[in-house]
N, C-alpha and C. Protein backbone atom coordinates (compact mmCIF):
# COMPACT_ATOMS: atom_id res chain seq x y z
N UNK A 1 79.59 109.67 110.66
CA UNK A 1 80.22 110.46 111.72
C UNK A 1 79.60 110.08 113.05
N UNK A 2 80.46 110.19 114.18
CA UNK A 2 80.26 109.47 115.34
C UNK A 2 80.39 110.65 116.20
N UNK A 3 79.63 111.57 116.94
CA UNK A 3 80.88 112.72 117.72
C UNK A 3 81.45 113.58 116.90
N UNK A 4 82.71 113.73 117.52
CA UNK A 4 83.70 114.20 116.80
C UNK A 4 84.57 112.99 115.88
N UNK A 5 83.75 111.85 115.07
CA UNK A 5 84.72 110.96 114.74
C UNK A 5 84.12 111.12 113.73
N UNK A 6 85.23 111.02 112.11
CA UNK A 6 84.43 111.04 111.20
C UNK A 6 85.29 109.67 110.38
N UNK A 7 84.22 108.50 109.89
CA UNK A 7 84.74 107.40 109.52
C UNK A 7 84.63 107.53 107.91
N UNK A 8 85.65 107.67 106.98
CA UNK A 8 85.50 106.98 105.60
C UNK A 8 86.31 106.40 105.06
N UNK A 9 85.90 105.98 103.66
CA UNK A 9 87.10 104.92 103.18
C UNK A 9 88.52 105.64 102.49
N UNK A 10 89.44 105.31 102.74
CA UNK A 10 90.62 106.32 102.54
C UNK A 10 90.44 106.57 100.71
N UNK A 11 91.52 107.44 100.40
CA UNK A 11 91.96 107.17 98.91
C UNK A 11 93.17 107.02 98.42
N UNK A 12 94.02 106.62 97.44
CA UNK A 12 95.07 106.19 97.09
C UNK A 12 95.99 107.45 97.47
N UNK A 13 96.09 108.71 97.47
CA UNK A 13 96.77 109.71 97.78
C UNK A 13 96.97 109.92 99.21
N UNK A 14 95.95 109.10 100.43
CA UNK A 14 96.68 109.26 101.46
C UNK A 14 97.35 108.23 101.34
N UNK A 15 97.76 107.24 101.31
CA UNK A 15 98.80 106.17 101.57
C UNK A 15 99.93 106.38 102.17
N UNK A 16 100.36 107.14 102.33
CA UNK A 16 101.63 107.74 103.26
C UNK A 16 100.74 107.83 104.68
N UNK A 17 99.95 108.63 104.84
CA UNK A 17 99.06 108.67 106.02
C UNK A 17 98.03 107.21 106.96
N UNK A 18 98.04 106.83 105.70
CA UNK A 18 97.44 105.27 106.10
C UNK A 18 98.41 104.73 106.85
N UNK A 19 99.51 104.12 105.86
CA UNK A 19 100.55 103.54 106.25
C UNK A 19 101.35 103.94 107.77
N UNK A 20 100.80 105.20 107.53
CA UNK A 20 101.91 105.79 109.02
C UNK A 20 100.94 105.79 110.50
N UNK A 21 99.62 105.76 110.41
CA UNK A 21 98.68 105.35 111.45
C UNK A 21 99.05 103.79 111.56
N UNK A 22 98.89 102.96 110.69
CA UNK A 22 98.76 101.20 110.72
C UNK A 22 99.90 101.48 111.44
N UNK A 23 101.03 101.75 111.03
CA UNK A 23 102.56 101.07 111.97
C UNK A 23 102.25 101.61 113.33
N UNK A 24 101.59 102.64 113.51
CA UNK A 24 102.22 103.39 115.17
C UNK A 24 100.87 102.25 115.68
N UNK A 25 99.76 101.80 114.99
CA UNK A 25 98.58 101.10 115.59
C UNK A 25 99.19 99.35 115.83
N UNK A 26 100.22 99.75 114.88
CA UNK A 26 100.51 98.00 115.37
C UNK A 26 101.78 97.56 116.16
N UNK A 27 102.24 98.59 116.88
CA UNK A 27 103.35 98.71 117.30
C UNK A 27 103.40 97.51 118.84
N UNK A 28 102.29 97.95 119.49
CA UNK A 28 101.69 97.41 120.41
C UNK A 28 100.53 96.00 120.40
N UNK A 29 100.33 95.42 119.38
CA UNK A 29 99.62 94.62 119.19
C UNK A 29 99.64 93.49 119.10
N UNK A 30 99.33 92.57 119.90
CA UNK A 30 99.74 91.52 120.76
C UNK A 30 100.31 90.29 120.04
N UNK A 31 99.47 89.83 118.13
CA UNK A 31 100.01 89.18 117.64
C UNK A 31 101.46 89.71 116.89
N UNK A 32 101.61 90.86 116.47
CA UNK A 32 102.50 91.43 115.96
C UNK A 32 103.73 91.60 116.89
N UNK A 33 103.68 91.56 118.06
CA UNK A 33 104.85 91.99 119.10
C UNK A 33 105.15 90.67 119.39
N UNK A 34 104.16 89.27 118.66
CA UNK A 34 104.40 87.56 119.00
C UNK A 34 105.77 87.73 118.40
N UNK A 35 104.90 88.20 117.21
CA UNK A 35 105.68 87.33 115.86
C UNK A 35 106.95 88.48 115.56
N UNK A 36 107.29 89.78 116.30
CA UNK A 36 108.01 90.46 116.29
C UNK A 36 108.61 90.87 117.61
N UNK A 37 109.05 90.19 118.32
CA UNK A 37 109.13 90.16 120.04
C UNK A 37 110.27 91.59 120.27
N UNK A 38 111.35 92.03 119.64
CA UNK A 38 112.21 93.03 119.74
C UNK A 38 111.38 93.95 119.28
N UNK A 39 111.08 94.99 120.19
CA UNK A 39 110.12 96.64 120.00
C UNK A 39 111.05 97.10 118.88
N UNK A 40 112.41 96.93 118.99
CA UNK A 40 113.12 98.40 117.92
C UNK A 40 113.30 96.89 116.35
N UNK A 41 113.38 95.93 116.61
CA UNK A 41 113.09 95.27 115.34
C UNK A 41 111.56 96.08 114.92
N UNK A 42 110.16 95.81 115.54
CA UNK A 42 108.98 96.29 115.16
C UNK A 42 108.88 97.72 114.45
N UNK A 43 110.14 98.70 114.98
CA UNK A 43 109.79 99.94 114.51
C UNK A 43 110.70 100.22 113.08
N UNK A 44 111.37 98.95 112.71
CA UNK A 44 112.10 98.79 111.94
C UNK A 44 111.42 98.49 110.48
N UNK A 45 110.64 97.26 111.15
CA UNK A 45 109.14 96.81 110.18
C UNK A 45 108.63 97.50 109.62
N UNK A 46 107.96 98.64 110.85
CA UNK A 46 107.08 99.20 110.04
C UNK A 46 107.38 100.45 109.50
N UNK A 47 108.95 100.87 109.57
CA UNK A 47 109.12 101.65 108.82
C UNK A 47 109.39 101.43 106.83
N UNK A 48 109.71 99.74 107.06
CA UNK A 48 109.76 99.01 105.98
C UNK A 48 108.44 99.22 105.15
N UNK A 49 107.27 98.80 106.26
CA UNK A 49 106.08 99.16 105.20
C UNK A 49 106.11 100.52 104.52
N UNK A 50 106.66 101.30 105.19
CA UNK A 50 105.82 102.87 104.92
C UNK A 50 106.18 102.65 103.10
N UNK A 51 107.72 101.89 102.66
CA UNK A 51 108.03 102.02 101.75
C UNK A 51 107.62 101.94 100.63
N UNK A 52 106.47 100.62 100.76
CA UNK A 52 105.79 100.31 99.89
C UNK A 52 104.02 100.65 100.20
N UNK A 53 103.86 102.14 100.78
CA UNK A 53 102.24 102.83 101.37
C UNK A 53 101.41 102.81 99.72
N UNK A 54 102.15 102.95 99.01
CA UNK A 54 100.70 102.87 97.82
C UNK A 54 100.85 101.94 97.19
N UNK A 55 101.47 100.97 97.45
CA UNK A 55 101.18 99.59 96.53
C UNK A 55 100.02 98.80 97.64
N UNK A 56 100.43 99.36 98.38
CA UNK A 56 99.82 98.20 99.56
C UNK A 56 98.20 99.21 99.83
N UNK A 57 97.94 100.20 99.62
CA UNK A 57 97.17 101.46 100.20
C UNK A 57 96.22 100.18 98.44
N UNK A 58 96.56 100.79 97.42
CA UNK A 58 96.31 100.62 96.11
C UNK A 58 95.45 99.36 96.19
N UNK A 59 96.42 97.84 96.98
CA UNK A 59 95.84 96.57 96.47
C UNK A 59 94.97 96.46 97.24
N UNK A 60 94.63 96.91 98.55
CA UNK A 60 93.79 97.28 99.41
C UNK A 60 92.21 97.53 98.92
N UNK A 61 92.16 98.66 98.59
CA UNK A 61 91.29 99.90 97.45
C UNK A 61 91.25 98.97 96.47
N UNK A 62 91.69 97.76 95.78
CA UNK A 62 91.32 97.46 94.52
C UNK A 62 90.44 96.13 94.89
N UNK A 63 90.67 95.43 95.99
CA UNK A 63 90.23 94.27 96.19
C UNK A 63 89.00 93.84 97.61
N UNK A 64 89.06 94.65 98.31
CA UNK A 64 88.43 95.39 100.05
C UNK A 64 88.09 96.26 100.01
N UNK A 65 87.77 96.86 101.66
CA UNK A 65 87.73 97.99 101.97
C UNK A 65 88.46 98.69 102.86
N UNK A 66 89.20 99.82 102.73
CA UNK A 66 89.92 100.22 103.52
C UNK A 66 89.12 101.23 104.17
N UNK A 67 89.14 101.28 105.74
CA UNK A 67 88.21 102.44 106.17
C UNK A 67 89.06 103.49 107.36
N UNK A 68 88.97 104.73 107.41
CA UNK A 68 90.14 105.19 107.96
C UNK A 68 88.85 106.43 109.00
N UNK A 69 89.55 106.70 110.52
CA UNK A 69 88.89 107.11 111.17
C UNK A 69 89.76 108.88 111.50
N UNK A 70 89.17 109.44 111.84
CA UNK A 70 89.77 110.84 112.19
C UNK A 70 88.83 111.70 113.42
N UNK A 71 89.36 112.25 114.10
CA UNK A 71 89.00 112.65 115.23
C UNK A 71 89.09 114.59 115.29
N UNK A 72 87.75 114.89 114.89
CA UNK A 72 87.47 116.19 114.71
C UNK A 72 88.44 116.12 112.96
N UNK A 73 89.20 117.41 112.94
CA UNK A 73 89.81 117.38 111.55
C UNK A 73 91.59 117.27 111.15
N UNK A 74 91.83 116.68 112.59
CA UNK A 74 93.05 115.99 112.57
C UNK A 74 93.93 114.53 111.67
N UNK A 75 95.04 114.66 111.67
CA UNK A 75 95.31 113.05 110.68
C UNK A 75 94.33 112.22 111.29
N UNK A 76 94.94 111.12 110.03
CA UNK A 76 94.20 109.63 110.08
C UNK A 76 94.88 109.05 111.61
N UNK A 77 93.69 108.41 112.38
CA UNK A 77 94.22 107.76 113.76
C UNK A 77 93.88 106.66 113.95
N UNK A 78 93.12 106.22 112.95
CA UNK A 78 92.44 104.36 112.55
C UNK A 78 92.61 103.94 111.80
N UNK A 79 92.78 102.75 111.48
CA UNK A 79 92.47 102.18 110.11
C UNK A 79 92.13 100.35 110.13
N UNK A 80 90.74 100.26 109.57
CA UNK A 80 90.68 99.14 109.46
C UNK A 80 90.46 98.51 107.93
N UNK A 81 90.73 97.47 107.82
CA UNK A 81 90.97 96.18 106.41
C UNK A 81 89.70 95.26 106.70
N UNK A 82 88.69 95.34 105.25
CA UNK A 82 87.75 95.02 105.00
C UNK A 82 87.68 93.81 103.74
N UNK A 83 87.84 92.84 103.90
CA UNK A 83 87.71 91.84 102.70
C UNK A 83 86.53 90.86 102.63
N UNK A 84 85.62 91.13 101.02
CA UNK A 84 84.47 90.63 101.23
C UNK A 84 85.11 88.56 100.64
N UNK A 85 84.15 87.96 101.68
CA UNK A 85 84.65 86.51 100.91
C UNK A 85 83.52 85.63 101.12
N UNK A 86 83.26 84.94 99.58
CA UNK A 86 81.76 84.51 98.98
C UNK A 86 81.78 83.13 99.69
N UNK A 87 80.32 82.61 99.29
CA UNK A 87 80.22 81.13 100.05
C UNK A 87 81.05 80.45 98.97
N UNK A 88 81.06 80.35 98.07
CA UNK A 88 82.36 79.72 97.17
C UNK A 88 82.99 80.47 96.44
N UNK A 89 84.25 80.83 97.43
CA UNK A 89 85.18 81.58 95.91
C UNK A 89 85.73 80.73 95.17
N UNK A 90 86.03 81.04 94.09
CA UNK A 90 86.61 80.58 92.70
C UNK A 90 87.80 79.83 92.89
N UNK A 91 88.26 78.83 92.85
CA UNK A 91 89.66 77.89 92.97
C UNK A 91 90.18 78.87 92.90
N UNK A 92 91.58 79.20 93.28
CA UNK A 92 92.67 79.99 92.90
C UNK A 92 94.39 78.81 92.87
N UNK A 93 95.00 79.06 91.95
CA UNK A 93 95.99 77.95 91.89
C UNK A 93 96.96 78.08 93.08
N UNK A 94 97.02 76.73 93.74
CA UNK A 94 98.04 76.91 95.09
C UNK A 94 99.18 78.02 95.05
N UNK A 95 98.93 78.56 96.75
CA UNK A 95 100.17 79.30 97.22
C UNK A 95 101.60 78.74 96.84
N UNK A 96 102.64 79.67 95.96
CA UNK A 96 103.68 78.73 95.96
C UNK A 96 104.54 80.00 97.29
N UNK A 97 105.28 78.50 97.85
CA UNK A 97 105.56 78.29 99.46
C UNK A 97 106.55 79.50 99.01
N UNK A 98 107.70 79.47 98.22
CA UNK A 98 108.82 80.24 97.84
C UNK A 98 108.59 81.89 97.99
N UNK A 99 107.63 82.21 97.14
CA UNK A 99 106.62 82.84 97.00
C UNK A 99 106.29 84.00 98.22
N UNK A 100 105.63 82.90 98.64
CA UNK A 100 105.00 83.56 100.39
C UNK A 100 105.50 84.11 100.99
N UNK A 101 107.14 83.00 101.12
CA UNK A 101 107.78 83.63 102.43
C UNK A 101 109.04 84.58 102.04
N UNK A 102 109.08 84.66 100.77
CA UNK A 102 109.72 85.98 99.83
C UNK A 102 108.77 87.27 100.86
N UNK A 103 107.32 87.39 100.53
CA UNK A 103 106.56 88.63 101.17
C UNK A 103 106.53 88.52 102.51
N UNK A 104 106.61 87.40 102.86
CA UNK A 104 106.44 87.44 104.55
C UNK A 104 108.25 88.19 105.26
N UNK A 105 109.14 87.74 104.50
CA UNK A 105 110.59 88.00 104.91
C UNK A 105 110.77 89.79 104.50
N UNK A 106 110.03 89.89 103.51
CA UNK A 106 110.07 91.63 103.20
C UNK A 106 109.36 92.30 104.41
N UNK A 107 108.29 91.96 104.79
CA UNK A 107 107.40 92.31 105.47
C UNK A 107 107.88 92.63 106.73
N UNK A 108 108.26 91.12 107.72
CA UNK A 108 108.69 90.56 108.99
C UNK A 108 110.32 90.75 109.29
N UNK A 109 110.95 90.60 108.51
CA UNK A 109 112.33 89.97 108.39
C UNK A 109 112.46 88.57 108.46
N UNK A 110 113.47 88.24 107.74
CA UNK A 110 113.82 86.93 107.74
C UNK A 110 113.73 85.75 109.19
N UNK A 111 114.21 86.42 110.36
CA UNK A 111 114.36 86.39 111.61
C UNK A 111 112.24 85.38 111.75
N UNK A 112 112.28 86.64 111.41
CA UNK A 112 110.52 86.13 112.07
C UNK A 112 109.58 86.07 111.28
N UNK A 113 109.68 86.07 109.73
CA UNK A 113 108.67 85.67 108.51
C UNK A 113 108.11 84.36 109.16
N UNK A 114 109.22 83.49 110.03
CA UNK A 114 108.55 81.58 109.90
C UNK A 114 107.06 81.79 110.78
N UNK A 115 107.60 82.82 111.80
CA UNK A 115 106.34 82.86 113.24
C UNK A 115 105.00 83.97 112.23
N UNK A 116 105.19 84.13 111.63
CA UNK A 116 103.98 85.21 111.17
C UNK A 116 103.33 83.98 109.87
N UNK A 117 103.89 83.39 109.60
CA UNK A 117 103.79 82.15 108.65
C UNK A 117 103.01 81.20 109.54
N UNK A 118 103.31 81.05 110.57
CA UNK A 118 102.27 80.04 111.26
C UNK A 118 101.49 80.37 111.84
N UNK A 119 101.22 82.06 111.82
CA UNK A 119 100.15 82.93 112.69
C UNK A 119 99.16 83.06 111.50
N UNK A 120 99.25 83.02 109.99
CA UNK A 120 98.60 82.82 108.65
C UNK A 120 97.74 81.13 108.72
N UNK A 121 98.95 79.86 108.98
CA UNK A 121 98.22 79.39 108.42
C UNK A 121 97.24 79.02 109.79
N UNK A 122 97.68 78.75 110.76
CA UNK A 122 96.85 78.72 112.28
C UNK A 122 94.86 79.35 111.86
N UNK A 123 95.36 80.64 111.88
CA UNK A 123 94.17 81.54 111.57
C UNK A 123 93.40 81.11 110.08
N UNK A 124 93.77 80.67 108.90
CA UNK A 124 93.48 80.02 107.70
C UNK A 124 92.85 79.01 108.02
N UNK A 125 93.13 77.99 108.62
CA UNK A 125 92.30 76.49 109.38
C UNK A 125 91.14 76.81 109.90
N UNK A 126 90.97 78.14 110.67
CA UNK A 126 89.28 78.24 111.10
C UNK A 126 88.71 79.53 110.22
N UNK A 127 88.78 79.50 109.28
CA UNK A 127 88.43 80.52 109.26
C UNK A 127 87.52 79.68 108.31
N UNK A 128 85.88 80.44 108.48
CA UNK A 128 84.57 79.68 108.01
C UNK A 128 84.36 79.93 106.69
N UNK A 129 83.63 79.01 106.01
CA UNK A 129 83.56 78.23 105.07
C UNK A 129 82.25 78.17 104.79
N UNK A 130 81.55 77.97 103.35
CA UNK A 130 80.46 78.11 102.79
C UNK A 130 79.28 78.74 102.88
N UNK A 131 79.85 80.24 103.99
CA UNK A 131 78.65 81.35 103.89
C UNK A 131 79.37 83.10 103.22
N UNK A 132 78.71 83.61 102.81
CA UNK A 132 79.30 84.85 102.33
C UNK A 132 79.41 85.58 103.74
N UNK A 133 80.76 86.40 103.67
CA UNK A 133 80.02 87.01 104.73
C UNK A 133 81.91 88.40 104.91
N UNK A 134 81.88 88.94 105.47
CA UNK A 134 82.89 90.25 105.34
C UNK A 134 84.27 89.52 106.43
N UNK A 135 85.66 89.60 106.00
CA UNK A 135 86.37 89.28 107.31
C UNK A 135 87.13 90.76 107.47
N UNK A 136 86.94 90.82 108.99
CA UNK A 136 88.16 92.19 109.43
C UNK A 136 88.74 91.59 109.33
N UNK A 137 89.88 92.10 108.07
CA UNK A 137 91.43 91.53 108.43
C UNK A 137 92.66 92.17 109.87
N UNK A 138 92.36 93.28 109.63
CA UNK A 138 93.03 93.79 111.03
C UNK A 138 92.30 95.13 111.27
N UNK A 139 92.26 95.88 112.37
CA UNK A 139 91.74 96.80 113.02
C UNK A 139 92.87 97.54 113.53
N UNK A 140 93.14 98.93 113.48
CA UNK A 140 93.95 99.73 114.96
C UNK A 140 93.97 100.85 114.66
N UNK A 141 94.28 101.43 116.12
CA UNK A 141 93.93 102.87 116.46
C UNK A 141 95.95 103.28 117.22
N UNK A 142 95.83 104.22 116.34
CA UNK A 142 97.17 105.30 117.46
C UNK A 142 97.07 105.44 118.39
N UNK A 143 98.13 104.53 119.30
CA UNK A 143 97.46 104.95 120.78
C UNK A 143 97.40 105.78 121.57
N UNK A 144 97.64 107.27 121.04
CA UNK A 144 97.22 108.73 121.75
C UNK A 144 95.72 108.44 121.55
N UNK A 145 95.02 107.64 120.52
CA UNK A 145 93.79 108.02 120.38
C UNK A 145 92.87 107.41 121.07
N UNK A 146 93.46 106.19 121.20
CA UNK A 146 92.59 105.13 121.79
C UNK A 146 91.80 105.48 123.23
N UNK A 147 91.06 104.97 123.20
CA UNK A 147 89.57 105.57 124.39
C UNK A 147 88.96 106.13 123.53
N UNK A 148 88.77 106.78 122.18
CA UNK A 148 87.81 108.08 121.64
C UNK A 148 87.05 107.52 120.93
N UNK A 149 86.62 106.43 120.37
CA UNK A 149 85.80 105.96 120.03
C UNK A 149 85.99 105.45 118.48
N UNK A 150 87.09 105.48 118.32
CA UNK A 150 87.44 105.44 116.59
C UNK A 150 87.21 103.94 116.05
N UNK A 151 87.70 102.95 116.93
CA UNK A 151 87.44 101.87 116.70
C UNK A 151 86.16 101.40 116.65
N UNK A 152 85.03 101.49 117.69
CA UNK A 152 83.79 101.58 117.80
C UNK A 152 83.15 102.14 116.67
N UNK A 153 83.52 103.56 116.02
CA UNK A 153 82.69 103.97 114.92
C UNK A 153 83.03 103.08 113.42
N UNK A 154 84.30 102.78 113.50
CA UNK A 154 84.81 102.61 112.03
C UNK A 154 84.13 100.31 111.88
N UNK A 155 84.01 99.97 113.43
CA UNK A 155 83.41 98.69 113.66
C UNK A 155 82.02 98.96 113.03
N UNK A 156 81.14 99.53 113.57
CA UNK A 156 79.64 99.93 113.11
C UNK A 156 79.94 100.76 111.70
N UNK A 157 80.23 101.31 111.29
CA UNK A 157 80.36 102.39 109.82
C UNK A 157 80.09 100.49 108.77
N UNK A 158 81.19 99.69 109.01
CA UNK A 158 81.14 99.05 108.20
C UNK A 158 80.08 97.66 108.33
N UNK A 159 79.62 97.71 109.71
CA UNK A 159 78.36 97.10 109.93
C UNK A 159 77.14 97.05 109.54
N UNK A 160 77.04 98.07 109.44
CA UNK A 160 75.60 98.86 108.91
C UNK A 160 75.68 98.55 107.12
N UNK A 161 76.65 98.55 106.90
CA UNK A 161 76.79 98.46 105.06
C UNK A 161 76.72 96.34 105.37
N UNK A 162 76.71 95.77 106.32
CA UNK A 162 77.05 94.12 105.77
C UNK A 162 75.50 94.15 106.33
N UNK A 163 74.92 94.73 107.58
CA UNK A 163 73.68 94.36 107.74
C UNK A 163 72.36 94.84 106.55
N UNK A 164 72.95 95.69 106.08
CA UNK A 164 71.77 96.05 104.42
C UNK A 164 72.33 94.35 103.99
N UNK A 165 73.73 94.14 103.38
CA UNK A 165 73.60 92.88 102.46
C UNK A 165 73.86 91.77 102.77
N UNK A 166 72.67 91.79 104.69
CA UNK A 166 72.44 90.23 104.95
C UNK A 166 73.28 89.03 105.48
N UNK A 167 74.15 89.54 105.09
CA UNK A 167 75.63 88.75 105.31
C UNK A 167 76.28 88.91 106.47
N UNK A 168 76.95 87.94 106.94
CA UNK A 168 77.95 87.42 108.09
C UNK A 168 79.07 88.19 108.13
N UNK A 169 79.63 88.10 109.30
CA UNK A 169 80.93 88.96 109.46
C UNK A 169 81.88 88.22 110.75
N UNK A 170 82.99 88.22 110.45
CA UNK A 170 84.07 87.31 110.93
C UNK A 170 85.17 88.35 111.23
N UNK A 171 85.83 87.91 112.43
CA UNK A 171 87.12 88.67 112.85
C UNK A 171 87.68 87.67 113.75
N UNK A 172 89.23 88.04 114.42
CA UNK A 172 90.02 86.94 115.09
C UNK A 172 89.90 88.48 115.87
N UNK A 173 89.60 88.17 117.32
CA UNK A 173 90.42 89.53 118.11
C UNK A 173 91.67 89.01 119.04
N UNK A 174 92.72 89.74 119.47
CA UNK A 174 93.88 89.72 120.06
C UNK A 174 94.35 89.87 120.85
N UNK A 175 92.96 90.55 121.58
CA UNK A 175 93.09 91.08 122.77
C UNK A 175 91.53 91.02 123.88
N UNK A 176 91.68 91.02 125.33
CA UNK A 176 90.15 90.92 126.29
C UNK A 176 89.56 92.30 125.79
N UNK A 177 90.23 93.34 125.60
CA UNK A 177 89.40 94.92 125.03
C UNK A 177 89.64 94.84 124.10
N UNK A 178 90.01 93.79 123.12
CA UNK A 178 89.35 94.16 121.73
C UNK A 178 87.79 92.84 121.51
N UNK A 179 87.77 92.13 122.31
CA UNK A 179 87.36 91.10 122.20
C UNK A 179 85.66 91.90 122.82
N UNK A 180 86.23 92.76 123.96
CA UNK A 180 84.75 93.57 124.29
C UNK A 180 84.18 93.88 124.00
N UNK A 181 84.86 94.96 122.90
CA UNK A 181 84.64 95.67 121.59
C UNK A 181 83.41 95.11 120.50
N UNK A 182 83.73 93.86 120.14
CA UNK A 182 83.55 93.19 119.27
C UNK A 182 81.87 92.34 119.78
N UNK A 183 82.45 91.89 120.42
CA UNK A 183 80.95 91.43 121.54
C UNK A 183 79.62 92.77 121.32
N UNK A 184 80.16 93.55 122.07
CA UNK A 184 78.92 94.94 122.27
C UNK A 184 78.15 94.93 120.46
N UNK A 185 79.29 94.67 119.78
CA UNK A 185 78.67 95.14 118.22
C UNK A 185 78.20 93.74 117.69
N UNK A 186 77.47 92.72 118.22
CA UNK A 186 76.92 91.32 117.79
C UNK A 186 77.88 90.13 117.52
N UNK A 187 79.27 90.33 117.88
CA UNK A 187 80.12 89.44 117.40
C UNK A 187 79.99 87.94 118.74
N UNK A 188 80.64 86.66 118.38
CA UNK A 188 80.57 85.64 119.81
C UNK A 188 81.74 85.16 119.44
N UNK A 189 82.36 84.05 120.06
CA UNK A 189 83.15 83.71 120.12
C UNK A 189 82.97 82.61 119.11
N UNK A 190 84.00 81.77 118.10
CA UNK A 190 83.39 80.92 117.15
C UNK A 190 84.14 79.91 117.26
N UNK A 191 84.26 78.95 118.18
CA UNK A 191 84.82 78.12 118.80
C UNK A 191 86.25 78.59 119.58
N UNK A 192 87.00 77.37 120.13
CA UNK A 192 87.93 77.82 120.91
C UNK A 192 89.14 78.55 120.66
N UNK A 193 89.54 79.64 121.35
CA UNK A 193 90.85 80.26 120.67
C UNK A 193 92.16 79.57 119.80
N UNK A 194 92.53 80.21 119.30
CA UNK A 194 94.10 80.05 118.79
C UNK A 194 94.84 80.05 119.73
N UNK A 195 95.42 79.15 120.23
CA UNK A 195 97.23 79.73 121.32
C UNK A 195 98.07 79.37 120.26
N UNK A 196 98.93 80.86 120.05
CA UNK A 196 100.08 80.78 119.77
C UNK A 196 101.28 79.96 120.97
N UNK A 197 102.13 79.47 120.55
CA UNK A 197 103.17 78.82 121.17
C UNK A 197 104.10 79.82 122.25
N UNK A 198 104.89 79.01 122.66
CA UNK A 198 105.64 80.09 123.40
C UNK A 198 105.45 81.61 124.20
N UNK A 199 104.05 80.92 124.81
CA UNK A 199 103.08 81.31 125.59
C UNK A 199 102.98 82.97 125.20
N UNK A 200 102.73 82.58 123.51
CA UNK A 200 101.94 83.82 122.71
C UNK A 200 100.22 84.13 123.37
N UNK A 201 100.21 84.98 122.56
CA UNK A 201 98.79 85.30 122.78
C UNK A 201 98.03 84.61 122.29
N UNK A 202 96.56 84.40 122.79
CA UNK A 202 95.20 83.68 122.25
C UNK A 202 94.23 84.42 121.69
N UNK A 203 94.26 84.08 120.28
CA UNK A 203 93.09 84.79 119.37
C UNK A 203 92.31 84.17 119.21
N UNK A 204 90.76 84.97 119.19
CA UNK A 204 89.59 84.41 119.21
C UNK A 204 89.03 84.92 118.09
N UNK A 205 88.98 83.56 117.25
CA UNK A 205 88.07 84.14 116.20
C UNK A 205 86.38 84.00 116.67
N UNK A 206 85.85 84.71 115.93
CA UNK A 206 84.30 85.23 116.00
C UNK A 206 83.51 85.89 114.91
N UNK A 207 82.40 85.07 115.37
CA UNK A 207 81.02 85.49 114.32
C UNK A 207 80.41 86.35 114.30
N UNK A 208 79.93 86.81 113.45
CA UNK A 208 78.46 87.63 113.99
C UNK A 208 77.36 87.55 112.77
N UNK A 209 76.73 86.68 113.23
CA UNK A 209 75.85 86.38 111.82
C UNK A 209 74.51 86.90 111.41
N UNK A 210 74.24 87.10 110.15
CA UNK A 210 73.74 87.39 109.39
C UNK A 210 72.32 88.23 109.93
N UNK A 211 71.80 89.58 110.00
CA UNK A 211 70.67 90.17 110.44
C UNK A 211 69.47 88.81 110.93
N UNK A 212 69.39 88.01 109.62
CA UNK A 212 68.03 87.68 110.13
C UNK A 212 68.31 86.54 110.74
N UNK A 213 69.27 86.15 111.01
CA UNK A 213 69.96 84.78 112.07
C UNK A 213 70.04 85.16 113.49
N UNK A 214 70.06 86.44 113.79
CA UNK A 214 70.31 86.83 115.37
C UNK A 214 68.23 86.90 115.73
C-alpha cells in the first residue's frame, strides 16, 4: 500500500473488472491508437476483449503476474502484466503465422491485426537475451486516475519482489511520461528507440539491471 493506493495481484473472479480498467487504460495509448488509429474502432476492440475477461484474466494468473491497483476502496484503476523470462527458455515449436494472425484479427480487427503484427515482431528483435530477468508487458491507469500514483506504486510493488530475486527487468515505454516514470524507478534506455512507420510513435525499450549491477 502506497497512500491511499492499495497494489495486489488480481484473482480470476475479477476479470470483468480487470478487463474493463485495461480497455478504458488503453484507449489513449499511443501504440494502441498506432495500430488502431479510428477512436470508435478502439472502443469497439476493447469492448471485444471484455468478451473473453476470464480466459485472458485466467492465462494471465496461470503463466505471469497480473497486478491491479485501487485507490482508497474504489474499483480496479490499474493494471499491469508481469512475465517472468529465463536466461534460456526452453525451445518452443515455431509460431504458426495462420495461427497468430487468427488472435491478432480477433483481438485488432482484420483492418489492423497486420500493424499490431509488426508492432510484435519490431519489439521481439530487441528484446534481451541470455539474462533472467521480469518483462512489463503493458502497464495502464484509467485516466480519471492518472496523477494518483497507481502506476508508480504497482511499478515498485513488483520491483521490490525482482530486487529480492536479483534479476533484471525490461519494459518498452510509449510515451516521454511514461518513460519518466520508468527512469525515477532504475530503468535506462536500452539502445535506440523503435519508430513505428507512418510517423507512429517511438518506443523505448529499457533496462534496469540486476540489484548488484547498479
Amino acid at each position: 500500500m502506497s497512500g491511499l493506493v492499495t497494489v495486489r495481484r488480481a484473482g480470476s473472479a475479477e476479470a470483468p473488472a480487470v478487463l474493463r480498467a485495461l480497455g478504458q487504460g488503453c484507449l489513449d495509448e499511443a501504440v494502441f491508437s498506432w495500430v488502431v488509429p479510428d477512436g470508435a474502432a478502439r472502443h469497439e476492440r476493447t469492448a471485444t476483449w471484455a468478451g473473453e475477461a476470464t480466459a485472458w484474466v485466467d492465462g494471465m494468473l496461470a503463466t505471469g503476474v497480473l497486478l491491479v491497483a485501487q485507490h482508497g476502496s474504489g474499483e480496479i484503476a490499474g493494471v499491469s502484466c508481469w512475465e517472468f523470462v529465463p536466461a534460456d527458455p526452453a525451445p518452443s515449436p515455431p509460431a504458426d503465422p495462420a495461427e497468430e494472425l487468427a488472435r491478432l484479427t480477433w483481438a485488432y480487427g482484420p483492418e489492423y491485426a497486420p500493424r499490431m503484427a509488426l508492432v510484435n515482431e519490431l519489439t521481439r528483435r530487441r528484446h534481451p537475451r541470455g539474462e533472467p530477468h521480469w518483462y512489463l508487458q503493458q502497464m495502464v491507469v484509467v485516466p480519471t486516475w492518472r496523477g494518483h500514483g497507481l502506476g508508480g506504486a504497482m511499478l515498485r510493488h513488483q520491483l521490490e519482489l525482482v530486487d529480492v530475486a536479483s534479476v533484471g527487468a525490461y519494459l518498452e515505454a510509449s510515451s516521454r511520461r511514461n518513460r519518466r516514470l520508468y527512469e525515477r524507478n532504475g530503468f535506462r534506455a536500452h539502445g535506440d528507440p523503435i519508430r513505428l512507420p507512418e510517423d507512429g510513435p517511438a518506443i523505448q525499450p529499457m533496462w534496469r539491471p540486476p540489484v548488484g549491477q547498479r
